[in-house]
PDB file of N, CA and C in Angstrom:
ATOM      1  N   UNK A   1      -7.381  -3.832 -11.027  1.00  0.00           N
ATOM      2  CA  UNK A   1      -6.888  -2.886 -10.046  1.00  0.00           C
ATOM      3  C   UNK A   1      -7.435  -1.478 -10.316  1.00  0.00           C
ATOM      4  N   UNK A   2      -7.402  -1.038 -11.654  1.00  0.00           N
ATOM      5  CA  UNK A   2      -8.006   0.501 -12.006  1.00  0.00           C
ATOM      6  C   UNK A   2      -9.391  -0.070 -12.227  1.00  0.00           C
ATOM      7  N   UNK A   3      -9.756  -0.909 -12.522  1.00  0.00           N
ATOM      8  CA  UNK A   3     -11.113  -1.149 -13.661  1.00  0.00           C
ATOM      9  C   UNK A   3     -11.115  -0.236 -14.865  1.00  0.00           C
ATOM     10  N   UNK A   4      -9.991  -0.567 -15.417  1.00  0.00           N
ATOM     11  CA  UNK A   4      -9.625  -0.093 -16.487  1.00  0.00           C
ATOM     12  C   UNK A   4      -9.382  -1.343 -17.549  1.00  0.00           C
ATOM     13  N   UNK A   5      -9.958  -1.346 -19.125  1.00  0.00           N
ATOM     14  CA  UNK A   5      -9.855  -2.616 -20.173  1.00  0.00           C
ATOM     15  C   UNK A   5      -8.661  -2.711 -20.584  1.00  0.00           C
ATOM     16  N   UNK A   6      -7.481  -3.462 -20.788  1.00  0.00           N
ATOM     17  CA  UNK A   6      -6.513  -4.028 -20.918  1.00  0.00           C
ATOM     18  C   UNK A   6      -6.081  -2.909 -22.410  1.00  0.00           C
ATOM     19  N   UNK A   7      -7.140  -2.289 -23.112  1.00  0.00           N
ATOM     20  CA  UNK A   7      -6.508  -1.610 -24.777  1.00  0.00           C
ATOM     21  C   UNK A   7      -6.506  -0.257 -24.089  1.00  0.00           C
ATOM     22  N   UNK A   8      -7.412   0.646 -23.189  1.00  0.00           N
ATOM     23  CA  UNK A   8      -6.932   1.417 -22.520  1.00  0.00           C
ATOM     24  C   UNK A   8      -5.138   1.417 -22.063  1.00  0.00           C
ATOM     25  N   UNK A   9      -4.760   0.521 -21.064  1.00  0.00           N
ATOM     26  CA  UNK A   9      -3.268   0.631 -20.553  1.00  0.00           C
ATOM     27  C   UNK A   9      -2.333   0.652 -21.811  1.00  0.00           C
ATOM     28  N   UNK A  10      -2.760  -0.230 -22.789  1.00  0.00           N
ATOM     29  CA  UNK A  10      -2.577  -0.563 -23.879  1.00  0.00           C
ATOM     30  C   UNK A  10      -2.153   1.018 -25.093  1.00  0.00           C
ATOM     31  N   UNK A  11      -3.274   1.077 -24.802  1.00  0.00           N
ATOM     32  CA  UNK A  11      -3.113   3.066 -25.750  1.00  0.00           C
ATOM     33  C   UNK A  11      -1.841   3.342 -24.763  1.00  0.00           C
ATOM     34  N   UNK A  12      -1.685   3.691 -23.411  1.00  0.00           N
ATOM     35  CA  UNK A  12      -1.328   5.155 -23.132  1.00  0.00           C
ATOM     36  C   UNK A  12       0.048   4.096 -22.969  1.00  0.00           C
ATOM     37  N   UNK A  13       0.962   2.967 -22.911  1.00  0.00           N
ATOM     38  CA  UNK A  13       2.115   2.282 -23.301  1.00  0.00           C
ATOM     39  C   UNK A  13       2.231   2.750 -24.967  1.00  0.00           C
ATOM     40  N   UNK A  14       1.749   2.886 -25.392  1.00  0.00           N
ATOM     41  CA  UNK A  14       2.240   3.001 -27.153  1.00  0.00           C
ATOM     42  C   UNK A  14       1.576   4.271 -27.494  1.00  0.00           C
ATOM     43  N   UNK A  15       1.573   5.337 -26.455  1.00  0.00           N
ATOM     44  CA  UNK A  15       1.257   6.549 -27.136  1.00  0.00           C
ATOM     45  C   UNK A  15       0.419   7.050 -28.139  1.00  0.00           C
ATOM     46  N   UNK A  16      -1.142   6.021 -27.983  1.00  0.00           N
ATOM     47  CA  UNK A  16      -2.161   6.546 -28.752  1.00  0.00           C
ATOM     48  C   UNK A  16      -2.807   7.433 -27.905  1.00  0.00           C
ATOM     49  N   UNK A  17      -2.944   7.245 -26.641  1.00  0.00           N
ATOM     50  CA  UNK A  17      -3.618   7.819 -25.783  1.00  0.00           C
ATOM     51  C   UNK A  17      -2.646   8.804 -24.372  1.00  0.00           C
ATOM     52  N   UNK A  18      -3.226   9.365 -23.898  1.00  0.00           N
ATOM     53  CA  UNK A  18      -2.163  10.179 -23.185  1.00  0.00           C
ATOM     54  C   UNK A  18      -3.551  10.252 -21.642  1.00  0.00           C
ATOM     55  N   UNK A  19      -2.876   9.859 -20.132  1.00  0.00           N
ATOM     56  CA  UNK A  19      -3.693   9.546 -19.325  1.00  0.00           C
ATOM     57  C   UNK A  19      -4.414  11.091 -18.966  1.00  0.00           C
ATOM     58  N   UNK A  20      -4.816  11.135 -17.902  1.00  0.00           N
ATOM     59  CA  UNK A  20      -5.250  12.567 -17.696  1.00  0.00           C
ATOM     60  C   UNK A  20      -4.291  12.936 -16.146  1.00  0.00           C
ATOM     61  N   UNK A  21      -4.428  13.926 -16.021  1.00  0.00           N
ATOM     62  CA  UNK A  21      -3.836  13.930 -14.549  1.00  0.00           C
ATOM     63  C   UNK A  21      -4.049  12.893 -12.884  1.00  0.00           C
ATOM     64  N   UNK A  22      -5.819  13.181 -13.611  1.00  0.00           N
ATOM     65  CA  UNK A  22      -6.480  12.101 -12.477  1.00  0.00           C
ATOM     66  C   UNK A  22      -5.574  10.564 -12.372  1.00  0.00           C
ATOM     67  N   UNK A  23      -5.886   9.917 -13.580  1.00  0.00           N
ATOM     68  CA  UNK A  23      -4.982   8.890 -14.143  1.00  0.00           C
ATOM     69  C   UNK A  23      -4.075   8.852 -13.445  1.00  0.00           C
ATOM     70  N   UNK A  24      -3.035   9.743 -14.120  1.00  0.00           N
ATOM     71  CA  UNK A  24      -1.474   9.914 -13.315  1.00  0.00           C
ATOM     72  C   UNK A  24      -1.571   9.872 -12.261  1.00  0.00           C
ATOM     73  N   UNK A  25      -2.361  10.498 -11.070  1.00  0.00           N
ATOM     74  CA  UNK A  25      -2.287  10.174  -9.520  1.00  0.00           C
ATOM     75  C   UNK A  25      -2.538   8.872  -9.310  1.00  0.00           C
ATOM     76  N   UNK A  26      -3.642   8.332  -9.448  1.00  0.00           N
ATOM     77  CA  UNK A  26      -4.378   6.748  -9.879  1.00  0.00           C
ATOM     78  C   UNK A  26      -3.421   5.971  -9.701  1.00  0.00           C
ATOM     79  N   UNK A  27      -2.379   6.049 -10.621  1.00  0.00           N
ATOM     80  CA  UNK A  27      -0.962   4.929 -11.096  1.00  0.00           C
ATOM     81  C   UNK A  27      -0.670   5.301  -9.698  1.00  0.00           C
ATOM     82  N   UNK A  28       0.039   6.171  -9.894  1.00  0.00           N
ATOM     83  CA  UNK A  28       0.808   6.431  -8.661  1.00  0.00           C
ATOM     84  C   UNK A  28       0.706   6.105  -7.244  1.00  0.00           C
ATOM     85  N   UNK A  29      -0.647   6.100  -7.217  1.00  0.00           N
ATOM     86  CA  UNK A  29      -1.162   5.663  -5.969  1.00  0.00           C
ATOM     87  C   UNK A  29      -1.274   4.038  -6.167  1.00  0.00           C
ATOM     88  N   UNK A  30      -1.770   3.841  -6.923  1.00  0.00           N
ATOM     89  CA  UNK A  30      -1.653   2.023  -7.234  1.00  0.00           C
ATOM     90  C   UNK A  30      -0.391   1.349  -7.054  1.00  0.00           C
ATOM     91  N   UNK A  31       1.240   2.395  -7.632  1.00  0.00           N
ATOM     92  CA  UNK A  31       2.194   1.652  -7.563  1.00  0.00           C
ATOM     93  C   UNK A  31       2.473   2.088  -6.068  1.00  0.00           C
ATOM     94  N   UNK A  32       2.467   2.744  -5.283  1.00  0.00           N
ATOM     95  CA  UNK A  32       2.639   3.044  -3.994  1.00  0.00           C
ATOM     96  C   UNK A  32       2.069   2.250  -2.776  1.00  0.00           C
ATOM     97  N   UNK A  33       0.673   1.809  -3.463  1.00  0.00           N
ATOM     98  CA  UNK A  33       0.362   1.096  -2.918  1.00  0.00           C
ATOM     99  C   UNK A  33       0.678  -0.613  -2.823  1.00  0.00           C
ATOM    100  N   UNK A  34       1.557  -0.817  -3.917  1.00  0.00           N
ATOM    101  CA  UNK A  34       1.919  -2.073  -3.969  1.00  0.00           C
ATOM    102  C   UNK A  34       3.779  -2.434  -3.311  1.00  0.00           C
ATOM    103  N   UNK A  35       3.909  -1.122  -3.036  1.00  0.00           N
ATOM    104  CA  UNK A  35       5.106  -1.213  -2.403  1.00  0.00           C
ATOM    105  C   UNK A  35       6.025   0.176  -2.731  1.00  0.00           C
ATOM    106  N   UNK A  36       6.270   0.300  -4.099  1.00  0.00           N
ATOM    107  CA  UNK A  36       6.928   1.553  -4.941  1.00  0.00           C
ATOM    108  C   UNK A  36       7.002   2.653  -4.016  1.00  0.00           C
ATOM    109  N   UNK A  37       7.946   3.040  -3.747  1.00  0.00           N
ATOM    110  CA  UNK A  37       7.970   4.273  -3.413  1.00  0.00           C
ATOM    111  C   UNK A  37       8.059   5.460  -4.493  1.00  0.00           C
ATOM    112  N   UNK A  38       7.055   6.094  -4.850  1.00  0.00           N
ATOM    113  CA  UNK A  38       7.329   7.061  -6.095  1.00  0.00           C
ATOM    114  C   UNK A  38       6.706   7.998  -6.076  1.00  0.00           C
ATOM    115  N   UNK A  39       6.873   9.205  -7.021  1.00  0.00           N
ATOM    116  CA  UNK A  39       6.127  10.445  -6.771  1.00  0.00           C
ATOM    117  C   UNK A  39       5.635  10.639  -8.348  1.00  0.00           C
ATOM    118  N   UNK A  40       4.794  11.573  -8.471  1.00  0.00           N
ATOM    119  CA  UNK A  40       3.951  11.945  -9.953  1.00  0.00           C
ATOM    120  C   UNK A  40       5.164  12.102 -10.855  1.00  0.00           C
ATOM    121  N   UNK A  41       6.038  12.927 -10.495  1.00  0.00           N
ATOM    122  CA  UNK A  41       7.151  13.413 -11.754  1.00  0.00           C
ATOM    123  C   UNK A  41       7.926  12.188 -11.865  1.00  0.00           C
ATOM    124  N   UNK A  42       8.282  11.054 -10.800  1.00  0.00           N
ATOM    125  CA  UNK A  42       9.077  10.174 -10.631  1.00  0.00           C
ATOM    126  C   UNK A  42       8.627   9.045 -11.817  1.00  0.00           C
ATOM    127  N   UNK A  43       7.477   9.009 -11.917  1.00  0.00           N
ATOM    128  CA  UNK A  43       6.822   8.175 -12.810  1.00  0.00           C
ATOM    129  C   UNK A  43       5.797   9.030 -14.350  1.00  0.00           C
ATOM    130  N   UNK A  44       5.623  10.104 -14.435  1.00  0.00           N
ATOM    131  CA  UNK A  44       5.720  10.836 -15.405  1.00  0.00           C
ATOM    132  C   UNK A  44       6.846  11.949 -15.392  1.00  0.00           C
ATOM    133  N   UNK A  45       7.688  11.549 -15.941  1.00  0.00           N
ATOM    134  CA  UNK A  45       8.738  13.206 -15.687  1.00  0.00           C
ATOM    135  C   UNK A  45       8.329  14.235 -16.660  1.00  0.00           C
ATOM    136  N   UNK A  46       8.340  15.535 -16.516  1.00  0.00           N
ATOM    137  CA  UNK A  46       7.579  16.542 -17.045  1.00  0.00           C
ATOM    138  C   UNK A  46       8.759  16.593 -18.252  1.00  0.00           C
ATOM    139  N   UNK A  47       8.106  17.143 -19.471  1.00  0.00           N
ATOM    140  CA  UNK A  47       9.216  17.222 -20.710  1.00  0.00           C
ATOM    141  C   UNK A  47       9.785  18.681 -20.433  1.00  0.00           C
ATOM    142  N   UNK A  48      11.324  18.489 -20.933  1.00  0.00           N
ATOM    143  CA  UNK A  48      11.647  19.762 -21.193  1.00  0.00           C
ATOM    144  C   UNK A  48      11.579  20.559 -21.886  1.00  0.00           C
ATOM    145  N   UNK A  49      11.745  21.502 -21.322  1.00  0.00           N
ATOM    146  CA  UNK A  49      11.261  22.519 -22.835  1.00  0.00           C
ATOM    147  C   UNK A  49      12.349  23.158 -23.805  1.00  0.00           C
ATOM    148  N   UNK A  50      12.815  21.916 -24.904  1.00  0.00           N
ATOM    149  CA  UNK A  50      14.313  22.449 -25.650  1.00  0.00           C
ATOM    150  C   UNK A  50      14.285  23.387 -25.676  1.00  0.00           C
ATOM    151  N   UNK A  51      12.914  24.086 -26.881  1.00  0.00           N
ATOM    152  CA  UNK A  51      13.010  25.493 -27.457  1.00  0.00           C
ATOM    153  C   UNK A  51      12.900  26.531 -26.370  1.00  0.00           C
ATOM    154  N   UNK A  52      12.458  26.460 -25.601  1.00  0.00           N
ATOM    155  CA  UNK A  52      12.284  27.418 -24.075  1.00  0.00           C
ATOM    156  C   UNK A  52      14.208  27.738 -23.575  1.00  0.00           C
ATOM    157  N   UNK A  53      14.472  26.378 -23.572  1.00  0.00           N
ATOM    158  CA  UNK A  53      16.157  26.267 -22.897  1.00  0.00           C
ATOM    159  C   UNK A  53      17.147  26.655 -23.747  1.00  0.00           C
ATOM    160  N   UNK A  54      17.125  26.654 -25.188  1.00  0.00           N
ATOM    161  CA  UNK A  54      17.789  27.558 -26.271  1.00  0.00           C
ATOM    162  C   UNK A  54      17.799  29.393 -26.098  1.00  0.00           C
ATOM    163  N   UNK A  55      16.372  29.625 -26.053  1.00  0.00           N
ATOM    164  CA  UNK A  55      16.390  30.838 -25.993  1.00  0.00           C
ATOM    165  C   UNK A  55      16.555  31.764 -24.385  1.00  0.00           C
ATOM    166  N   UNK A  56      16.248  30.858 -23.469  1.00  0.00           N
ATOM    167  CA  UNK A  56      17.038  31.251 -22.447  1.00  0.00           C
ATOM    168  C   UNK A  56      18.675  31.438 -22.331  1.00  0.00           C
ATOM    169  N   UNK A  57      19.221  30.532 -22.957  1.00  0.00           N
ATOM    170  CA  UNK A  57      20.886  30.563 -22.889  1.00  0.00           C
ATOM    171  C   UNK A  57      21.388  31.916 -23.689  1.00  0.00           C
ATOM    172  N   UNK A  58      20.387  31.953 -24.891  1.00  0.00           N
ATOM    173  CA  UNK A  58      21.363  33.017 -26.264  1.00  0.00           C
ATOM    174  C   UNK A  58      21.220  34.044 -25.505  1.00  0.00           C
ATOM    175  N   UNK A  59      21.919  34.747 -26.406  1.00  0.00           N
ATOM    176  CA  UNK A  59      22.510  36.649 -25.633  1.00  0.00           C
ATOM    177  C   UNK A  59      21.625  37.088 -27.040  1.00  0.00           C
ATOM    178  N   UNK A  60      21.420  38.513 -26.521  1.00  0.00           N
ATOM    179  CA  UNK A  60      20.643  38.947 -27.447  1.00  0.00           C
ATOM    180  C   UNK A  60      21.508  40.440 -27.824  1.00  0.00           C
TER     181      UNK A  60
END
């Protein structure tokens, strides 16, 4: 479906590898196209940013 080798999908499931953005649309469009209704964040959700959300809350 990607023409992508089976240790590729392989890396970025076990976090040796990390896809690229292109990638990420790719999926997305592949699972959309197979029925999925989904969006980029829906299927990568963006990380939060603890240390960002700590120092927003404290009073200074």
């Amino acid at each position: 479906m990607f023409g992508w080798r089976q240790s590729r999908i392989s890396n970025y499931e076990n976090g040796t590898r990390k896809p690229t953005l292109n990638d990420c649309r790719l999926i997305v469009e592949k699972f959309n196209q197979l029925g999925a209704e989904c969006t980029l964040d829906s299927v990568f959700p963006p990380k939060s940013d603890e240390q960002g959300d700590e120092h927003a809350n404290s009073s200074v």
